[in-house]
N, C-alpha and C. Protein backbone atom coordinates (compact mmCIF):
# COMPACT_ATOMS: atom_id res chain seq x y z
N UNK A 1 -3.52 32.35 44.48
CA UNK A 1 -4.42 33.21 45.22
C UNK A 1 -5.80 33.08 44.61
N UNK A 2 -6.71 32.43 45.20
CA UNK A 2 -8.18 32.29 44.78
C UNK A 2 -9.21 33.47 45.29
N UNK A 3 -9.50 34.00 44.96
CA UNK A 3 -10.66 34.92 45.72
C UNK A 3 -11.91 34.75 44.99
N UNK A 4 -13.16 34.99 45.95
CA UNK A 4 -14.30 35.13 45.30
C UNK A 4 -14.62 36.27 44.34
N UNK A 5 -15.52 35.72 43.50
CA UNK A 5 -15.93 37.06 42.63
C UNK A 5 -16.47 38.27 43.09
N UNK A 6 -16.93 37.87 43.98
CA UNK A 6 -17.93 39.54 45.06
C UNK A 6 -16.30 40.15 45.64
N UNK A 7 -15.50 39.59 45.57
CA UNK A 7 -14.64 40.26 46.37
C UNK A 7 -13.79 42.03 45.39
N UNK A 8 -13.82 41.58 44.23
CA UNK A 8 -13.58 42.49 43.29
C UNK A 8 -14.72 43.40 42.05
N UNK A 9 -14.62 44.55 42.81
CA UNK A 9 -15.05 45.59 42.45
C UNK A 9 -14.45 46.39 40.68
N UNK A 10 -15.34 46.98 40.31
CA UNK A 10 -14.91 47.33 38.97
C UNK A 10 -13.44 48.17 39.31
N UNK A 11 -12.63 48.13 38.75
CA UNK A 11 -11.30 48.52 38.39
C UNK A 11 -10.19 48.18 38.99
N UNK A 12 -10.62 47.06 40.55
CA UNK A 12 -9.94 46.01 41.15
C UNK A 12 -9.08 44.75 40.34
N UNK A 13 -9.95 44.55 39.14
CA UNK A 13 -9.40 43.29 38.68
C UNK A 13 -8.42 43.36 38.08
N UNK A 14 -8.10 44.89 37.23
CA UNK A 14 -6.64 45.07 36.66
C UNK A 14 -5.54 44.48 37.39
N UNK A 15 -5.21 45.56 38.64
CA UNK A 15 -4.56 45.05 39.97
C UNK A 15 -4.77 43.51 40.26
N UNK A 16 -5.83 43.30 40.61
CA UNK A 16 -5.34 41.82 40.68
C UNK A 16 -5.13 40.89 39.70
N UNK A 17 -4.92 40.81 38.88
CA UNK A 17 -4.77 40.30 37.38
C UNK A 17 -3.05 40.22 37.53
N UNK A 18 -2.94 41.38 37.65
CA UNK A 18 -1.28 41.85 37.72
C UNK A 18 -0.19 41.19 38.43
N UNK A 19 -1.00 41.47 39.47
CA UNK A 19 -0.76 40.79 41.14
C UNK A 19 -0.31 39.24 40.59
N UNK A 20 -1.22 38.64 40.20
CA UNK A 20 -1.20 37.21 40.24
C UNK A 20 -0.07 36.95 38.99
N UNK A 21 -0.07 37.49 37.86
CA UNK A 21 0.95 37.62 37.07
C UNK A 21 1.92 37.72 37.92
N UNK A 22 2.83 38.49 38.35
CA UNK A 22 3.75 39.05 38.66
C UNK A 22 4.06 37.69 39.71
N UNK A 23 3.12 36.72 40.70
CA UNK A 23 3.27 35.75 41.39
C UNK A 23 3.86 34.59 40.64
N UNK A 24 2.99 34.08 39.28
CA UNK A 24 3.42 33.29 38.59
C UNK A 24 5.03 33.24 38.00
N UNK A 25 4.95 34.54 37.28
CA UNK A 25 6.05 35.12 36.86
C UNK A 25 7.35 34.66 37.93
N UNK A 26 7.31 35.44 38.80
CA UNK A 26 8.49 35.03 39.92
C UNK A 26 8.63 33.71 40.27
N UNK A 27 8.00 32.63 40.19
CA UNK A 27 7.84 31.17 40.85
C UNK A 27 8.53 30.55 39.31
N UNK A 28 7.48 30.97 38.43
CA UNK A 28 7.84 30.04 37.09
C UNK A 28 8.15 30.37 35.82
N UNK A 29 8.39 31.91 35.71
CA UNK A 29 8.72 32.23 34.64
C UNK A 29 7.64 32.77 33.62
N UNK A 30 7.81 33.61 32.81
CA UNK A 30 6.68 34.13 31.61
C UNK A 30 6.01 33.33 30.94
N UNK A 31 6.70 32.26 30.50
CA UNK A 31 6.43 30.72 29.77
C UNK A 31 5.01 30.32 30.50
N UNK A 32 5.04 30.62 31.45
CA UNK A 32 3.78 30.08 32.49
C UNK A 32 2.69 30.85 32.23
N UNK A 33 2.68 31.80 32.47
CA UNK A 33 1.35 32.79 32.01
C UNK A 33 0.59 32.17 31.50
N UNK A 34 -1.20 32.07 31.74
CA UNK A 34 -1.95 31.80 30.63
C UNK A 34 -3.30 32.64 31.48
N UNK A 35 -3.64 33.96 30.67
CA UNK A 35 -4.93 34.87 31.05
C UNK A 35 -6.20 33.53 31.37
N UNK A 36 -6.58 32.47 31.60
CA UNK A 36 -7.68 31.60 31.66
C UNK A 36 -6.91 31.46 33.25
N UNK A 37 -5.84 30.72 33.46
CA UNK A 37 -5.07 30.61 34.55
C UNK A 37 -5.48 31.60 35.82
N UNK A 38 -5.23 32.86 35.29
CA UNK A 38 -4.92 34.52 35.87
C UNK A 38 -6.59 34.50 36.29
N UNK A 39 -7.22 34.26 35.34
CA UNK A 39 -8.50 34.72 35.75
C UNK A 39 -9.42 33.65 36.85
N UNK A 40 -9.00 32.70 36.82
CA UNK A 40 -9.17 31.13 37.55
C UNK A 40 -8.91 31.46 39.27
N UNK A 41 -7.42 32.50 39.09
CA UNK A 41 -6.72 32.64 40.39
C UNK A 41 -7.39 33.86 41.04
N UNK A 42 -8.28 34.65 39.64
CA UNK A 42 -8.77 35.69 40.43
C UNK A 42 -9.95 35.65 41.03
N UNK A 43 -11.03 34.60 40.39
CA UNK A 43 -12.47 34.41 40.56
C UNK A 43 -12.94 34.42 39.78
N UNK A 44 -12.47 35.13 38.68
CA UNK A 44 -13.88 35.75 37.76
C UNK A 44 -13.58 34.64 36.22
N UNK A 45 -14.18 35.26 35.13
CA UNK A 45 -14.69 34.33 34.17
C UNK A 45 -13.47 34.50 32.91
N UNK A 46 -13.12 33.29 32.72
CA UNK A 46 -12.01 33.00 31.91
C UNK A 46 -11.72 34.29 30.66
N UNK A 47 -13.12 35.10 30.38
CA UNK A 47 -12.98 36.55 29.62
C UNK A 47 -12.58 37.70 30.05
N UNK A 48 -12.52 37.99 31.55
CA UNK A 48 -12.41 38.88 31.98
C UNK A 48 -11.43 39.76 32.14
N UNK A 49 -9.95 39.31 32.22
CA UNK A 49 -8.85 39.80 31.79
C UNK A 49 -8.27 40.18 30.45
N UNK A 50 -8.93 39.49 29.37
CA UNK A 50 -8.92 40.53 28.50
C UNK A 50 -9.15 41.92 28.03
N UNK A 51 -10.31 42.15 29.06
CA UNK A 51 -11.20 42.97 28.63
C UNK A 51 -10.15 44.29 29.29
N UNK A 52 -9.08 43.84 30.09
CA UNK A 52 -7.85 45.14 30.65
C UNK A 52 -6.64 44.48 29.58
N UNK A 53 -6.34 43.78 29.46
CA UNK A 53 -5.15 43.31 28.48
C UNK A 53 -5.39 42.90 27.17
N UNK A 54 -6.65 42.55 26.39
CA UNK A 54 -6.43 41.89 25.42
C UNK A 54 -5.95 40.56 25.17
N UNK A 55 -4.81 40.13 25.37
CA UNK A 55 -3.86 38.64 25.25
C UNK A 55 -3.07 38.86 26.50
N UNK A 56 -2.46 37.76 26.11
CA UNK A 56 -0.83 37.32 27.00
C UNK A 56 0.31 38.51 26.60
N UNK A 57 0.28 38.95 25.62
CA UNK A 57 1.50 39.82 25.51
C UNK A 57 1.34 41.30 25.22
N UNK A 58 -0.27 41.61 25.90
CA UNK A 58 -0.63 42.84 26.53
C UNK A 58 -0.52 42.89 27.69
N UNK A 59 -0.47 41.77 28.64
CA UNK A 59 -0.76 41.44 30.54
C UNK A 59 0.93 41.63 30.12
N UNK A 60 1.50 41.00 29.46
CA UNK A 60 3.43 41.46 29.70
C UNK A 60 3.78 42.70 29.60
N UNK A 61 2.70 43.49 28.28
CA UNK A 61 3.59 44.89 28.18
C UNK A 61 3.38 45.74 29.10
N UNK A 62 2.05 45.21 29.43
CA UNK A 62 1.28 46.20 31.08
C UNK A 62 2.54 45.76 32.54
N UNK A 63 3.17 44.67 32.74
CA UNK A 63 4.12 44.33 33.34
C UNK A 63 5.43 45.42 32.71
N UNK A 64 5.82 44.66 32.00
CA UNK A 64 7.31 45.84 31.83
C UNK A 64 6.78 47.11 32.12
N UNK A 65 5.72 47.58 31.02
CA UNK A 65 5.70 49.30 31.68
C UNK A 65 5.76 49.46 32.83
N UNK A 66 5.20 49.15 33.83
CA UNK A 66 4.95 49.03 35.19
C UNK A 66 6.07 49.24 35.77
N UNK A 67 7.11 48.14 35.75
CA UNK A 67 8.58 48.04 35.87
C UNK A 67 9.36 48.94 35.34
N UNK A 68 9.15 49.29 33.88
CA UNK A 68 9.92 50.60 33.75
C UNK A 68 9.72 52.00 34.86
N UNK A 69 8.84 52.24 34.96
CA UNK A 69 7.89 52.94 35.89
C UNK A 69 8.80 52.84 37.44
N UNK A 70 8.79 51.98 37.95
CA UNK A 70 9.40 51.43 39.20
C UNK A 70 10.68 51.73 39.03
N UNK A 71 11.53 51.18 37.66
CA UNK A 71 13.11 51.16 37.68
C UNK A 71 13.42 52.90 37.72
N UNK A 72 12.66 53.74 36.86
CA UNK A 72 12.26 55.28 36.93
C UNK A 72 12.51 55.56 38.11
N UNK A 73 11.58 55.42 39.43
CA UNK A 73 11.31 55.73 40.51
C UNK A 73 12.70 55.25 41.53
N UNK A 74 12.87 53.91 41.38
CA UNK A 74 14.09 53.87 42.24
C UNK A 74 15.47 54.85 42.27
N UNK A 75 15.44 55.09 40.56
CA UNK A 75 16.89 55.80 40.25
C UNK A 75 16.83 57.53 40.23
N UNK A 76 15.57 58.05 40.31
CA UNK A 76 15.46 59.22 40.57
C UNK A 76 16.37 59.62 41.82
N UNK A 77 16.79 61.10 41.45
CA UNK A 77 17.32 61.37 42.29
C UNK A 77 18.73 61.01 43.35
N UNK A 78 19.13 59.76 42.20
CA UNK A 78 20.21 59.16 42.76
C UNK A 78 21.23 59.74 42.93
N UNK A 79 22.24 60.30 43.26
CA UNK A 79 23.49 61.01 43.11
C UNK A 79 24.43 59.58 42.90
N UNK A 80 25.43 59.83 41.26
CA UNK A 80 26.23 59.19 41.24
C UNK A 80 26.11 57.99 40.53
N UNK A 81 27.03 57.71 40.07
CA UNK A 81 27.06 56.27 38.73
C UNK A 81 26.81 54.98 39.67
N UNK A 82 28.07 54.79 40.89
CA UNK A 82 27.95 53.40 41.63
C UNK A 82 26.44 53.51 42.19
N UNK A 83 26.25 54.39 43.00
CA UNK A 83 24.67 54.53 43.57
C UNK A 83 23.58 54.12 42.42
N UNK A 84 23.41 54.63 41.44
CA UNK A 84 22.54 54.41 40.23
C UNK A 84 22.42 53.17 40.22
N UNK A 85 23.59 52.27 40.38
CA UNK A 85 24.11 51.00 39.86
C UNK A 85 23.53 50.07 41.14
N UNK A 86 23.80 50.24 42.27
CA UNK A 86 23.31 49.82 43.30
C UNK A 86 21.73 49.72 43.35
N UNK A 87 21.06 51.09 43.13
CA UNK A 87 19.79 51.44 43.20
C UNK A 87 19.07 50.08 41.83
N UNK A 88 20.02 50.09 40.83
CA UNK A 88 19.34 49.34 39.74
C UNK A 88 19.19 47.80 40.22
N UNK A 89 20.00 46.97 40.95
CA UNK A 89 20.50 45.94 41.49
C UNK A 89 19.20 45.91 42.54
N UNK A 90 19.07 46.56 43.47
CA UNK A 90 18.05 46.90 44.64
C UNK A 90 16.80 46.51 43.60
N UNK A 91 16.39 47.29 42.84
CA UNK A 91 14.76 46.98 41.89
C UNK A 91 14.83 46.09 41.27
N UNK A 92 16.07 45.01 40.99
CA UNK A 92 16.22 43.49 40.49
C UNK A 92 15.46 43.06 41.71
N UNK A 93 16.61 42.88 42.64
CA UNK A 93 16.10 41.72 43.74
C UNK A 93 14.46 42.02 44.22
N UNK A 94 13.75 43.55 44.25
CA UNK A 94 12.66 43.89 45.01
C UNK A 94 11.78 43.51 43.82
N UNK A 95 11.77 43.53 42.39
CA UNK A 95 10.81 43.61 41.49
C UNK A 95 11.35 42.12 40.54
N UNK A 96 11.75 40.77 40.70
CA UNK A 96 12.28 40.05 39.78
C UNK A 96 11.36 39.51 39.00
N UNK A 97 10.06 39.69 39.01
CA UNK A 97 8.90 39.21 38.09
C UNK A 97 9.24 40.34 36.92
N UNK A 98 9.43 41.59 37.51
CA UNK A 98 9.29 42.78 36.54
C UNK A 98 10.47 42.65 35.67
N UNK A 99 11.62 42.49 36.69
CA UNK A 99 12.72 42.29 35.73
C UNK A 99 13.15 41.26 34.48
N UNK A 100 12.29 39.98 34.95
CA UNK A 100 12.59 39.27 33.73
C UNK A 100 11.74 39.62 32.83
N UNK A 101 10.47 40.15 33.02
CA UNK A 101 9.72 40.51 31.70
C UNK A 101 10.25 41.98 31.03
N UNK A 102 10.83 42.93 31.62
CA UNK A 102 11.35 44.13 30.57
C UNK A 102 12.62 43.86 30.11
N UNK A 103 12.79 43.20 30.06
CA UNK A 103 14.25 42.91 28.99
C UNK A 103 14.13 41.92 28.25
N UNK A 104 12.87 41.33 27.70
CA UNK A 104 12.73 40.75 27.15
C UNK A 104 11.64 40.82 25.86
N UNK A 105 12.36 41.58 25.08
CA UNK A 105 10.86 42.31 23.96
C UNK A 105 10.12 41.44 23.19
N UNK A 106 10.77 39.87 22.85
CA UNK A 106 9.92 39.56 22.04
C UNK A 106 8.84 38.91 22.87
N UNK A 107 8.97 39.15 24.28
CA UNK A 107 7.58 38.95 24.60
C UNK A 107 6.32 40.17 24.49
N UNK A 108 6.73 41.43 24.16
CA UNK A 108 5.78 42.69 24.42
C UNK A 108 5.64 43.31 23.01
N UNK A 109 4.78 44.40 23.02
CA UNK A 109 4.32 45.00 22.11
C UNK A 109 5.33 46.92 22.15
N UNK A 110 6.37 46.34 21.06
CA UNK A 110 7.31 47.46 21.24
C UNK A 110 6.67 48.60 20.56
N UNK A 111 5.58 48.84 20.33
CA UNK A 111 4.99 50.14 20.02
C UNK A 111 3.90 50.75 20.81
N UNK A 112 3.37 49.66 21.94
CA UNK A 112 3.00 50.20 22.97
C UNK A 112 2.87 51.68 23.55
N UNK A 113 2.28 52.62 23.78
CA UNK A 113 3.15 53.88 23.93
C UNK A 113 2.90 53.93 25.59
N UNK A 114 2.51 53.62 26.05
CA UNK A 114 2.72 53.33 27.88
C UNK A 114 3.72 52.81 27.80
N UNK A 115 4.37 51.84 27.42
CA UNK A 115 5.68 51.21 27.55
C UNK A 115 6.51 52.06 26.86
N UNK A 116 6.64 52.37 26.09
CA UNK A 116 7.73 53.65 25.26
C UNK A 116 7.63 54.57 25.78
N UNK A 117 7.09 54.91 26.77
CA UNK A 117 7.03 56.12 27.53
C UNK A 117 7.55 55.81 28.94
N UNK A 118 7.15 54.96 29.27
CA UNK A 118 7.72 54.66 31.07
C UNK A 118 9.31 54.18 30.75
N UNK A 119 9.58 53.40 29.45
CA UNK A 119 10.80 53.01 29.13
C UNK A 119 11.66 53.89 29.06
N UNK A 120 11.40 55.29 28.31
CA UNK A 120 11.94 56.60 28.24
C UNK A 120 12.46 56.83 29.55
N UNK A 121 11.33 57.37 30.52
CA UNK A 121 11.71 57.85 31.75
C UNK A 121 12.70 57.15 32.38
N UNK A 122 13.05 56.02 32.40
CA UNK A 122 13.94 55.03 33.05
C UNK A 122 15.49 54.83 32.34
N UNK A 123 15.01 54.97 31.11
CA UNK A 123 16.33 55.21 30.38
C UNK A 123 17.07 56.52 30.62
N UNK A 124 16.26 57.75 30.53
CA UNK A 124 16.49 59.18 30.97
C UNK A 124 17.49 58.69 32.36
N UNK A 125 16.73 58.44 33.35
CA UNK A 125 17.31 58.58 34.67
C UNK A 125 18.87 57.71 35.06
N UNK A 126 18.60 56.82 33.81
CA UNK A 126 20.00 56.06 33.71
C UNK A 126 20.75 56.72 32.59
N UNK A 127 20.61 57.43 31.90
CA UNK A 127 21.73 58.33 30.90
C UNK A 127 22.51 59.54 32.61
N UNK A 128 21.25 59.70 33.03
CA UNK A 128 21.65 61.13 34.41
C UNK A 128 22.55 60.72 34.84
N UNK A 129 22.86 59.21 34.97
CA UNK A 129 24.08 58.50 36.00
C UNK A 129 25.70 58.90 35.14
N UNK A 130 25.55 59.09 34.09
CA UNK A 130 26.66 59.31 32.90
C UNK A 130 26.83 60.33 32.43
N UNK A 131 25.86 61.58 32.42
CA UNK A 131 25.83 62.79 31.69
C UNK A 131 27.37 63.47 32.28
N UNK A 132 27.43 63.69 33.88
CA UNK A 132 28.57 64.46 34.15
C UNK A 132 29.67 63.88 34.37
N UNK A 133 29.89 62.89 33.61
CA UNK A 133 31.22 61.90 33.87
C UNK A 133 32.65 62.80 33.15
N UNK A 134 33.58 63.82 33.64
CA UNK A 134 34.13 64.54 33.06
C UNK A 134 35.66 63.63 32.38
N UNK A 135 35.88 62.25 33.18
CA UNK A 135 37.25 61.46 32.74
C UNK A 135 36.23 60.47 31.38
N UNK A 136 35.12 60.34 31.20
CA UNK A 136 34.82 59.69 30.13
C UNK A 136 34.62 60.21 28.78
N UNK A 137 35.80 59.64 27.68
CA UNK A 137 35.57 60.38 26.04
C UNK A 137 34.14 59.76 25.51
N UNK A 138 33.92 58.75 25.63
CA UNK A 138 32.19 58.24 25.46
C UNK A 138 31.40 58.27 26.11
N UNK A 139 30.69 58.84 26.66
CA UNK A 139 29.64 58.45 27.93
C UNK A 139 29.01 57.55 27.49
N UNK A 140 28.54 57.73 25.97
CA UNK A 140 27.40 56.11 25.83
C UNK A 140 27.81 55.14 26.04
N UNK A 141 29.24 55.19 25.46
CA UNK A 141 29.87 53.50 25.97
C UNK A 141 30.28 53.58 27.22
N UNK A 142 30.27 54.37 28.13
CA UNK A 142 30.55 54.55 29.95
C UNK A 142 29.46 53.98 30.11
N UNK A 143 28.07 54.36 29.45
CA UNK A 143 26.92 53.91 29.98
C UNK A 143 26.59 52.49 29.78
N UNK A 144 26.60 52.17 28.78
CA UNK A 144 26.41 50.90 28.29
C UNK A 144 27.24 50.07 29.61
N UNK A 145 28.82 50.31 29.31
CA UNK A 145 29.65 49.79 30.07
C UNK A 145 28.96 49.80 31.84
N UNK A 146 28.65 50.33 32.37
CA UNK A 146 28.03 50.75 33.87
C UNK A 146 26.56 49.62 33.36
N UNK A 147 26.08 49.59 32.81
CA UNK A 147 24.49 49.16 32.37
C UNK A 147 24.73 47.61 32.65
N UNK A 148 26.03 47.33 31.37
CA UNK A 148 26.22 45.47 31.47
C UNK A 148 26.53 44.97 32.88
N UNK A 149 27.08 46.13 33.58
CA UNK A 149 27.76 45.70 35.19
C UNK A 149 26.47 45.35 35.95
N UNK A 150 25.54 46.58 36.05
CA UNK A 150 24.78 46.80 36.79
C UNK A 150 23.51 45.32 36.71
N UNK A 151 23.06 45.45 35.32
CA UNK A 151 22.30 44.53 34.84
C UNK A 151 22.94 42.98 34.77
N UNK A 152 23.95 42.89 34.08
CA UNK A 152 24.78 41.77 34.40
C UNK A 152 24.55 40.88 35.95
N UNK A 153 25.27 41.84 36.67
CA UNK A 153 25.16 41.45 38.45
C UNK A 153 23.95 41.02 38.98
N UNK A 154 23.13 42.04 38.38
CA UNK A 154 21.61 41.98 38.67
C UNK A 154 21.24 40.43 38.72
N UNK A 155 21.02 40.02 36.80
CA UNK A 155 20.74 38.51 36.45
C UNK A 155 21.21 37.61 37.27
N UNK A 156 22.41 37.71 37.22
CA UNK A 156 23.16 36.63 37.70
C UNK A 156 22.92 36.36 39.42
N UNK A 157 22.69 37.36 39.81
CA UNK A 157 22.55 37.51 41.08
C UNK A 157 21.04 36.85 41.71
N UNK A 158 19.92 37.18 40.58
CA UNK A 158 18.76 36.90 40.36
C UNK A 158 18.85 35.51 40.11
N UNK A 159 19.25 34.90 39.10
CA UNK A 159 19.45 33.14 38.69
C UNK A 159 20.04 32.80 39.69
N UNK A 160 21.43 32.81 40.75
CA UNK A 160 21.90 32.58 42.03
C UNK A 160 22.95 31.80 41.32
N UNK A 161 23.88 32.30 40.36
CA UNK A 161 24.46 32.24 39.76
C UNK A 161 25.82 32.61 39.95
N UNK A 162 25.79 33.84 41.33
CA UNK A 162 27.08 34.13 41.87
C UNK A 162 26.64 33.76 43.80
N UNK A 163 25.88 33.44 44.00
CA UNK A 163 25.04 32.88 45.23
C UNK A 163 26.44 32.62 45.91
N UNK A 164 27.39 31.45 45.52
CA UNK A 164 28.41 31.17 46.65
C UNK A 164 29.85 32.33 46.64
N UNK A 165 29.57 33.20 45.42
CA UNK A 165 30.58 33.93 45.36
C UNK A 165 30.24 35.58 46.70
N UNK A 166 29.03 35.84 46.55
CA UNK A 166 28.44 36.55 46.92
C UNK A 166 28.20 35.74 48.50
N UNK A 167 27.74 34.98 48.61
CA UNK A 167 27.50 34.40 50.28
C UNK A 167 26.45 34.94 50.71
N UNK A 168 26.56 35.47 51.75
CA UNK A 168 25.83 36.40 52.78
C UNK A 168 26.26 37.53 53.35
N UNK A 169 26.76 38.04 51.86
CA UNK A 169 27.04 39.49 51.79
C UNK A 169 26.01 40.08 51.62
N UNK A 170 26.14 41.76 51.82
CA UNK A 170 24.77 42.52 51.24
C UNK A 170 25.07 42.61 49.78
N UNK A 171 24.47 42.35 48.71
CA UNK A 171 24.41 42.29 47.39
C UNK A 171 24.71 43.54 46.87
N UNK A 172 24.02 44.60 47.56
CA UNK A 172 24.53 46.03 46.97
C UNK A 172 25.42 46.24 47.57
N UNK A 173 26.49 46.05 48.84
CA UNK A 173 27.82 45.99 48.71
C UNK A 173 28.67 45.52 48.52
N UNK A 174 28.55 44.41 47.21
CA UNK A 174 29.20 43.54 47.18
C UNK A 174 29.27 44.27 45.55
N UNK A 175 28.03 44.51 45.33
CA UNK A 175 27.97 45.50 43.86
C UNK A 175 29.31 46.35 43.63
N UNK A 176 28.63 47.41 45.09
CA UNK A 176 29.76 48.66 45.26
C UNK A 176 31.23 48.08 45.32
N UNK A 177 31.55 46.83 45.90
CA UNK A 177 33.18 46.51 45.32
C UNK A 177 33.44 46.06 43.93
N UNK A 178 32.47 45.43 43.38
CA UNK A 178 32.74 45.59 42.27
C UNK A 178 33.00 46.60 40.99
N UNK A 179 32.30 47.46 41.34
CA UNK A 179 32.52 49.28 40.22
C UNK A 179 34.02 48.95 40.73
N UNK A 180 34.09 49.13 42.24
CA UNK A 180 35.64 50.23 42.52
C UNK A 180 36.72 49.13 41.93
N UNK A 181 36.72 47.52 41.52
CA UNK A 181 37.83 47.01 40.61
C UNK A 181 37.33 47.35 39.55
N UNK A 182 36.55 47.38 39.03
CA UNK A 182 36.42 48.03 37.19
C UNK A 182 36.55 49.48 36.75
N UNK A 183 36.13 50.02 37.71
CA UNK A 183 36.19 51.56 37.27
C UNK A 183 36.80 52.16 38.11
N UNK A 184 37.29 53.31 37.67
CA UNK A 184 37.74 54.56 38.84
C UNK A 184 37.13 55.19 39.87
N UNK A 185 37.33 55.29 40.53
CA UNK A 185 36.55 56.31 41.60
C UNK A 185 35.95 57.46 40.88
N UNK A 186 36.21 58.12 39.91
CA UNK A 186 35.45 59.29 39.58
C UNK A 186 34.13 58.86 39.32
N UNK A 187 34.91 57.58 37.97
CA UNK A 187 33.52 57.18 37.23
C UNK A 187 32.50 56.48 38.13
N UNK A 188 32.65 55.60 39.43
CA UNK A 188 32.16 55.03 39.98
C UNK A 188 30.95 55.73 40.41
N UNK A 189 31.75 56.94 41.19
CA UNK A 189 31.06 58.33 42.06
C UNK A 189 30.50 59.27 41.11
N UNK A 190 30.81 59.59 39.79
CA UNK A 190 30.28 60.36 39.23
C UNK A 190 30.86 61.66 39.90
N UNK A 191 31.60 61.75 40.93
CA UNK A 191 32.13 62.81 41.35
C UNK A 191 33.49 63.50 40.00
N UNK A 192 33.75 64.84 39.65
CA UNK A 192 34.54 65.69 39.05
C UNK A 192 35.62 65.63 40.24
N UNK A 193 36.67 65.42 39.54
CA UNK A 193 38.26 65.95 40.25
C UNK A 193 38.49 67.55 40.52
């Protein structure tokens, strides 16, 4: 995406900085990134994206937070462990620039506190999926356990890695059969007997 420099206004260029990240990102991976690149695609002068990020692995942590932020927002309000799980799968396929950069720390700055903070909220809303699980003696390891499924499926689903297993199914119901062979219906539903 090339645009002219008149086209961006002061506090525009963050956003588009991002924008174009998040393009690269999805086509070619983090490896690709280079802020001279970003700023090339935006118009403006090979300095200018620093001056919102600093480096390459400030434009990432400003990405994951972002994404934490988003993964937050999707799972709010979810009723239920499989739903949670679905909802998490849904912000893979809709956000996969975001997703490969927040799970990946040694690209970011883990003291960040925008990122330790949006990370919080997202973690919060995924503990909510486990808190009332009344057949589980661990919830953390329920959670964890629900997390590797969810995230697991996600990747793999993302790399196209289960592509012929999956077909031209809907991905989140193909999710939802998967909880109901691993887990119980309670735990799935988060529903109490």
């Amino acid at each position: 995406m090339t645009t002219s420099r008149s086209t961006y206004h002061h506090g525009e260029l963050r956003g588009a900085v991002l924008a174009a990240a998040l393009d690269v990102i999805a086509a070619e991976g983090p490896g690709a990134l280079s802020l001279r690149d970003l700023a090339r695609r935006a118009g403006v002068s090979h300095a200018a994206p620093a001056h919102h990020f600093k480096d390459r692995t400030g434009l990432l942590t400003a990405i994951a937070a972002e994404g934490y932020e988003l993964l937050a927002a999707a799972l709010a309000g979810t009723p239920g462990l499989r739903e949670r799980g679905v909802r998490y799968v849904r912000f893979a396929v809709d956000h996969p620039a975001h997703f490969q950069v927040m799970f990946q720390p040694e690209l970011l700055r883990a003291d960040d506190p925008d990122l330790l903070a949006s990370k919080e909220r997202a973690s919060a809303e995924l503990r909510t999926g486990v808190a009332d699980l009344s057949n589980a003696p661990d919830t953390r390891t329920a959670g964890i356990a629900a997390w590797s499924l969810a995230h697991g499926f996600a990747t793999l689903l993302l790399t196209r890695n289960v592509q012929g297993a999956v077909g031209d199914r809907d991905p989140e119901e193909y999710f939802r059969s998967l909880t109901g062979l691993l887990f119980s219906e309670q735990l799935a539903t988060g529903e109490r007997e």
